[in-house]
C-alpha atoms as a PDB file:
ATOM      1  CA  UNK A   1      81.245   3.876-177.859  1.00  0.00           C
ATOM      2  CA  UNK A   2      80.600   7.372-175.978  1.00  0.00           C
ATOM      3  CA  UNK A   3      77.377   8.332-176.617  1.00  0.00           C
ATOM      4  CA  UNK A   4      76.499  12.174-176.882  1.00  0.00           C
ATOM      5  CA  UNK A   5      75.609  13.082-173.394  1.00  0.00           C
ATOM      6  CA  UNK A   6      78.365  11.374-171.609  1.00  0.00           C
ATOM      7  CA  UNK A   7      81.847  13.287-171.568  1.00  0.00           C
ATOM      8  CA  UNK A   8      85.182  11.393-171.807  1.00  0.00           C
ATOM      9  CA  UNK A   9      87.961  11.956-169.289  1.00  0.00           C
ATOM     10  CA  UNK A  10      91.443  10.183-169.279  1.00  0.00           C
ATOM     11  CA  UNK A  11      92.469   8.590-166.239  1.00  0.00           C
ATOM     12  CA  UNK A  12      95.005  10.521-165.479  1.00  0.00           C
ATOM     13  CA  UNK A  13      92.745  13.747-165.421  1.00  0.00           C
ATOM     14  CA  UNK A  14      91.071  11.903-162.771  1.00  0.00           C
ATOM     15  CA  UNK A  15      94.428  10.909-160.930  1.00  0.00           C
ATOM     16  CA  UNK A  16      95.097  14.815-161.283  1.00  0.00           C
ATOM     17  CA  UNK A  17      91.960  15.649-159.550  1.00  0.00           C
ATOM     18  CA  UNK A  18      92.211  13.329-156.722  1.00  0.00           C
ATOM     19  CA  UNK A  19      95.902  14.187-156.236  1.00  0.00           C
ATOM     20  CA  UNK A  20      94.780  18.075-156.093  1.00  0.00           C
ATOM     21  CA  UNK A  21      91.766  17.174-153.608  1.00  0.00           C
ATOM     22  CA  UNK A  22      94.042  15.105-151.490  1.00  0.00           C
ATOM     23  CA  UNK A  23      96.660  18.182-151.111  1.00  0.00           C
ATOM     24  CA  UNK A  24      94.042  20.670-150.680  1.00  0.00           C
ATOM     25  CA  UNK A  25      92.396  18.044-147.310  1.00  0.00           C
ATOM     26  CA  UNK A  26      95.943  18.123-146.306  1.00  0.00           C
ATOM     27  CA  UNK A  27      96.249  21.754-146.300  1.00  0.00           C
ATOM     28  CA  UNK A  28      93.446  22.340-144.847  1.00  0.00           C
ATOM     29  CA  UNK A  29      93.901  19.957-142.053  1.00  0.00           C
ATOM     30  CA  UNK A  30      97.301  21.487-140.878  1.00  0.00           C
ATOM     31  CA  UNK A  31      95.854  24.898-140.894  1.00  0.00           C
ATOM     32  CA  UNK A  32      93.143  23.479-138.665  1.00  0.00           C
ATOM     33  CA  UNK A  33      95.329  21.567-137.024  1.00  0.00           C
ATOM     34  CA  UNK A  34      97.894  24.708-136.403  1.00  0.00           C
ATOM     35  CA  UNK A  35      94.802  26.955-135.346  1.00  0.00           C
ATOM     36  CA  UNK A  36      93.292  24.979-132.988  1.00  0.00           C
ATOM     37  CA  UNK A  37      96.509  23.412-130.814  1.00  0.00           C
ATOM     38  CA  UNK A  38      96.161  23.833-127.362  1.00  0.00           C
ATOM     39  CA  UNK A  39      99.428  24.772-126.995  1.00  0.00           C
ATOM     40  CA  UNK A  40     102.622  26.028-128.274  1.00  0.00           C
ATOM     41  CA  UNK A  41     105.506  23.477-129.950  1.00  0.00           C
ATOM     42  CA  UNK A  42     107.468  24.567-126.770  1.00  0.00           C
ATOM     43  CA  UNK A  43     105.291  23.812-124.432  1.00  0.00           C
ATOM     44  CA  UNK A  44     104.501  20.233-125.528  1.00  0.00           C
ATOM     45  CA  UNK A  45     108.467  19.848-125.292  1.00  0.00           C
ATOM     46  CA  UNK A  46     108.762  20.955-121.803  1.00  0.00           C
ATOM     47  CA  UNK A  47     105.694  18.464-120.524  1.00  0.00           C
ATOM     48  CA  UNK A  48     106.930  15.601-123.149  1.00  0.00           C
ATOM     49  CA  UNK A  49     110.630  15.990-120.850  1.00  0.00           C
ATOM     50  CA  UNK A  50     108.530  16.182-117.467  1.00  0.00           C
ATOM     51  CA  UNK A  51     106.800  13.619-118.156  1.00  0.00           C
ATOM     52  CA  UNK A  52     110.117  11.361-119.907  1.00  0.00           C
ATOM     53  CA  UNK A  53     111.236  12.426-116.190  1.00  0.00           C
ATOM     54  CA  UNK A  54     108.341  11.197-113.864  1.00  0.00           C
ATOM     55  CA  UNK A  55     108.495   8.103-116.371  1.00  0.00           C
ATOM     56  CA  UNK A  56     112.428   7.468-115.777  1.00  0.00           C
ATOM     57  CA  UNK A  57     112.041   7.915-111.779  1.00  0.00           C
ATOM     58  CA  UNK A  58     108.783   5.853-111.363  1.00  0.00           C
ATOM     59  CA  UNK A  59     110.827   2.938-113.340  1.00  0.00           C
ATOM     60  CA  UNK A  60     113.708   3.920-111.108  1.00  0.00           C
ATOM     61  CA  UNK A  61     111.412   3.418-108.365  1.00  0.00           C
ATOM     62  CA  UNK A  62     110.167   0.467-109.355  1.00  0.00           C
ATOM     63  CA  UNK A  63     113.917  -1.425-110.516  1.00  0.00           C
ATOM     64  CA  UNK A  64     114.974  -0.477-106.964  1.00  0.00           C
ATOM     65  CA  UNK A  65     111.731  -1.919-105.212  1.00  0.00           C
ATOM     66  CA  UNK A  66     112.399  -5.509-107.429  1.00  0.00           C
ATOM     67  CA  UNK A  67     116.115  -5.618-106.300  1.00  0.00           C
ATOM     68  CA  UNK A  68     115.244  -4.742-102.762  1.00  0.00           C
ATOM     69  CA  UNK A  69     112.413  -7.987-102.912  1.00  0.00           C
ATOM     70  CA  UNK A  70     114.992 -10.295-104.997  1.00  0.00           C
ATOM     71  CA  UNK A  71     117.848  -9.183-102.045  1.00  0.00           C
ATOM     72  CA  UNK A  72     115.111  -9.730 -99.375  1.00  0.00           C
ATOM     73  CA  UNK A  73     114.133 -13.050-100.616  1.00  0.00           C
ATOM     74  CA  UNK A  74     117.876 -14.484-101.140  1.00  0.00           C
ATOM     75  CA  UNK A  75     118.123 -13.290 -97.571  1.00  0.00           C
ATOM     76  CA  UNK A  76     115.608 -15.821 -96.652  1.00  0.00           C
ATOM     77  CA  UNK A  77     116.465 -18.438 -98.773  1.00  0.00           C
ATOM     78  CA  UNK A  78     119.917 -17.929 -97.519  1.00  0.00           C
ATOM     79  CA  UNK A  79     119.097 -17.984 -93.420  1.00  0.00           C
ATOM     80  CA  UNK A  80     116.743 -21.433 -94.168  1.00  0.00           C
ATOM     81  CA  UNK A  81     119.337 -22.977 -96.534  1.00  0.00           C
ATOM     82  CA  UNK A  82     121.427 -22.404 -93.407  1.00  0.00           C
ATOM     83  CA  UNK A  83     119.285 -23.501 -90.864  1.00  0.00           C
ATOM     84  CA  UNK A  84     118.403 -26.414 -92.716  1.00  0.00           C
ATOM     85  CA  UNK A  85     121.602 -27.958 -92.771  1.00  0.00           C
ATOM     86  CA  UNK A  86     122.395 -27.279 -89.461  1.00  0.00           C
ATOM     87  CA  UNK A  87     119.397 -29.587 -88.895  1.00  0.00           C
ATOM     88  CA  UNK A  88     120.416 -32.315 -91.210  1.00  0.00           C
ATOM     89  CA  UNK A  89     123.996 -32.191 -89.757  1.00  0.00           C
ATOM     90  CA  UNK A  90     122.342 -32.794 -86.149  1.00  0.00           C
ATOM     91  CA  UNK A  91     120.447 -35.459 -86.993  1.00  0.00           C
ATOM     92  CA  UNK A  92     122.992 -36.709 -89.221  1.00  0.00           C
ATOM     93  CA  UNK A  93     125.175 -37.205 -86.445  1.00  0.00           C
ATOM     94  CA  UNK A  94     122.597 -38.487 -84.087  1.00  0.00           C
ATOM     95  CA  UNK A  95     122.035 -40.938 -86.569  1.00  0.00           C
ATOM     96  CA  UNK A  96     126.404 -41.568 -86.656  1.00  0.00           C
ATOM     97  CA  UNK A  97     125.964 -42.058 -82.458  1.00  0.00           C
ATOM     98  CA  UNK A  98     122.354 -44.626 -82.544  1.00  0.00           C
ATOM     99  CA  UNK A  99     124.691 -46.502 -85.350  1.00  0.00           C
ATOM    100  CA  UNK A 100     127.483 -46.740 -83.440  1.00  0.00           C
ATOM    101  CA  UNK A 101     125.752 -47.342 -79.933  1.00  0.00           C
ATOM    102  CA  UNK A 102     124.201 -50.399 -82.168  1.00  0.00           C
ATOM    103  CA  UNK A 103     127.439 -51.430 -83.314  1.00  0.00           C
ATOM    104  CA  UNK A 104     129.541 -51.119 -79.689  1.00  0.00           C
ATOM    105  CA  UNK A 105     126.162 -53.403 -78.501  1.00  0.00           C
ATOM    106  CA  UNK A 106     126.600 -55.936 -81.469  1.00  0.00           C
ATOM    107  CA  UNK A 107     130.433 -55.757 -80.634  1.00  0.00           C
ATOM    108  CA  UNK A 108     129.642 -56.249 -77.054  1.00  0.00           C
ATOM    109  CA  UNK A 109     127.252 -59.474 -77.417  1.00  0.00           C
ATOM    110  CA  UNK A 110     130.001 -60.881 -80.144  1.00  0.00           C
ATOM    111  CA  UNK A 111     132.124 -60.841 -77.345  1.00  0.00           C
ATOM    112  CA  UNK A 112     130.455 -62.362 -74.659  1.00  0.00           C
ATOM    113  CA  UNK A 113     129.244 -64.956 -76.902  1.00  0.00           C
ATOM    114  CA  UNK A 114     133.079 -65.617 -77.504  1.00  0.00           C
ATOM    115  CA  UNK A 115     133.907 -65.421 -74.146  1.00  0.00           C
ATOM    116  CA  UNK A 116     130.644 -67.783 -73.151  1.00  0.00           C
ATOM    117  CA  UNK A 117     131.522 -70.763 -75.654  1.00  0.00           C
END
């Protein structure tokens, strides 16, 4: 029941109004926003490509400092892989040499103890 002193309004009087209010906020906002830019559509292009620029040669910059550290490091890894097994083959063959001298000595006492019977 509506009593006397309130006024009905359909829903989609209300929808109305809030769609109007929300255009007008828009509106106004753009105005605003148009009035009080600090600079011109052109202008923001030209620094948006500087800086896209300064952006694509610091990462430049940056991809070429990685690959000259990665190069550097193989480099390393490289020169002591290297060195490395030029120490294992030296002491493998000093190894081969104590083996044999141990051998030619075992050979050596077989043989006198052949020759001694």
């Amino acid at each position: 029941m509506i009593h006397e002193n309130q006024e009905y309004r359909h829903p989609t009087n209300n929808m109305l109004s809030v769609f109007i209010g929300m255009l007008v906020g828009a509106l106004a906002g753009a105005v605003t926003m148009l009035l009080l830019a600090p600079q011109s559509g052109q202008e923001t292009r030209i620094q948006i490509q500087k800086k896209g620029a300064e952006l694509r040669d610091r990462t430049t910059e940056m991809v070429e400092g990685t690959i000259a550290q990665v190069r550097s490091s193989a480099n390393k890894i490289s020169v002591s892989g290297r060195e490395k097994v030029k120490e294992l083959k030296h002491q493998g063959q000093e190894l081969v040499m104590e083996q044999l001298d141990h051998v030619s000595e075992a050979a050596q006492a077989g043989k006198k103890a052949i020759q001694g019977s």
